[in-house]
Protein backbone atom coordinates (compact mmCIF):
# COMPACT_ATOMS: atom_id res chain seq x y z
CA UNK A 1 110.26 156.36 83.12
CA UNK A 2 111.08 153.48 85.80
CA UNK A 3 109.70 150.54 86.81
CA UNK A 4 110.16 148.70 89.45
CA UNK A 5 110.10 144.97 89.14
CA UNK A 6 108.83 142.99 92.56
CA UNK A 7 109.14 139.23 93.13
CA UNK A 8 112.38 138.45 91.11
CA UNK A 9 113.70 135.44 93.04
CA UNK A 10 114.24 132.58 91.04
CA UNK A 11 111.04 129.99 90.61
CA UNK A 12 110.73 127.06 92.55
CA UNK A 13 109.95 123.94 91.48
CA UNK A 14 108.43 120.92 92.72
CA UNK A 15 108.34 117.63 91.14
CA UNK A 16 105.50 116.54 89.28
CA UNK A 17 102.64 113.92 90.49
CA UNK A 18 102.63 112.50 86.70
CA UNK A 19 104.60 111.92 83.95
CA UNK A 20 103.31 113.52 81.22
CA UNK A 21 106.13 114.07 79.36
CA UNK A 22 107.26 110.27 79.35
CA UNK A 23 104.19 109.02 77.87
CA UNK A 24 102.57 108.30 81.60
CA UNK A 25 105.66 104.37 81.99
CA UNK A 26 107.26 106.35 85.07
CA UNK A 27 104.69 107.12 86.99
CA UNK A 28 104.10 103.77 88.35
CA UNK A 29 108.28 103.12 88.56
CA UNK A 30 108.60 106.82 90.59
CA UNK A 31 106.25 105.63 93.25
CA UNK A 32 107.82 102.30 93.25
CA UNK A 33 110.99 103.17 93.87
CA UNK A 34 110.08 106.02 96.47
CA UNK A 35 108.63 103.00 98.31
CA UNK A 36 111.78 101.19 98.37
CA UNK A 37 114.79 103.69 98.90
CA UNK A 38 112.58 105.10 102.00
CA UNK A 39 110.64 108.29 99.89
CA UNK A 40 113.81 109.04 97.78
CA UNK A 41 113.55 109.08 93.76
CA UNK A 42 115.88 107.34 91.53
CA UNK A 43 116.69 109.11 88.34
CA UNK A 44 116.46 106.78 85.11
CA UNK A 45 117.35 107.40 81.88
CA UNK A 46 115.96 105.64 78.40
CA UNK A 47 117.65 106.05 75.63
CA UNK A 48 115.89 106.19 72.10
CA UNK A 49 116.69 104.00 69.42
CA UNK A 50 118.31 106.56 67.48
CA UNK A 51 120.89 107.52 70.29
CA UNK A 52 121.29 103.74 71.08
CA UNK A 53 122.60 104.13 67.20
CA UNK A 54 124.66 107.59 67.92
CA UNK A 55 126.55 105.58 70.90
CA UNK A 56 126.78 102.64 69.05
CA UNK A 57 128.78 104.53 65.57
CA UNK A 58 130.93 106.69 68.04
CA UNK A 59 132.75 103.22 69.56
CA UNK A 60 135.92 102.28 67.93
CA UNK A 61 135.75 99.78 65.56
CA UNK A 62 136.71 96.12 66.16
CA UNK A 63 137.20 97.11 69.50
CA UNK A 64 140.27 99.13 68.17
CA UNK A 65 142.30 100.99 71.03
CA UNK A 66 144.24 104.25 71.12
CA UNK A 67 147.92 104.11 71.08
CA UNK A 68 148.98 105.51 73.68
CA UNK A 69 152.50 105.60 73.12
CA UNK A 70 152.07 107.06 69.88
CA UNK A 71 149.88 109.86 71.48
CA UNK A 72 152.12 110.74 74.01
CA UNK A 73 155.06 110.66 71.23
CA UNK A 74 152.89 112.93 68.97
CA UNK A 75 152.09 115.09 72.00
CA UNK A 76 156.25 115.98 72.52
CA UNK A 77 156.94 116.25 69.12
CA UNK A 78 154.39 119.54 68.81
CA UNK A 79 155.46 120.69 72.46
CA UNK A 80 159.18 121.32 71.34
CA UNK A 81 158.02 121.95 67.94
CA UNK A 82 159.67 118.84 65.80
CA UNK A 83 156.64 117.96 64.42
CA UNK A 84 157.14 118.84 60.69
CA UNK A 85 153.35 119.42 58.89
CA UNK A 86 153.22 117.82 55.38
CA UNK A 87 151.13 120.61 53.76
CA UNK A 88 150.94 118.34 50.64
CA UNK A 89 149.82 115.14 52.02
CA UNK A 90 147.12 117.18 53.65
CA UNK A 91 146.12 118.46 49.95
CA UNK A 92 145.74 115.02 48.75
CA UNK A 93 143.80 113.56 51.46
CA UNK A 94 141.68 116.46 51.27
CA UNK A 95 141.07 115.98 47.82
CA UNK A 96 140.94 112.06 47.71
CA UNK A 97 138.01 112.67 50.52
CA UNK A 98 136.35 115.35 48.19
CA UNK A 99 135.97 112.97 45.25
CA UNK A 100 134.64 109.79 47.44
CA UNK A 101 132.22 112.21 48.69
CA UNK A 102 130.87 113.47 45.60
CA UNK A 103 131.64 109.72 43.73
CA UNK A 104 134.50 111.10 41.43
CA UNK A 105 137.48 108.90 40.68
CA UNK A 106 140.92 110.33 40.55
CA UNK A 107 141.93 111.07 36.56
């Protein structure tokens, strides 16, 4: 059995007269600024409250940098393979960040 599928271009779209999915704020701002760049949209973006929050916890603390000497140092050291891996300090920092998680003191 075959059939034969017609009209498989992609869909077009076209942009919307409202915004219904921003709670109806850009409608006004999309014809305002089509009136002032000449007919041409600008894109905006809001952010929510939460991902103001998100952005906010992924900055470095104290305005703390990378070191980038350090980096590039740690960066040779695994290219010609003289970086040594302390299997054992790995152990214990595993383990001293399992017991703060679960509120355990080391015996």
């Amino acid at each position: 059995m075959t059939t034969s599928i017609s009209n498989n271009a992609p869909p077009s779209f076209t942009p919307a007269a409202s915004a219904a999915g921003n709670g109806g704020t850009a409608a006004a701002g999309t014809q305002a600024s089509q009136a002032d760049s000449g007919g041409k949209v600008a894109d905006q973006v809001k952010l929510t409250d939460s991902a103001l929050a998100l952005q906010q916890a992924a900055r470095p603390a104290n305005g703390a940098t990378v070191d980038q000497p350090r980096v590039e140092q740690l960066r040779k050291a695994i290219a010609d393979g003289s970086y040594v891996i302390n299997a054992e300090h790995i152990a214990e920092k595993m383990l001293q960040l399992e017991q703060q998680l679960h509120g355990a003191t080391k015996a």
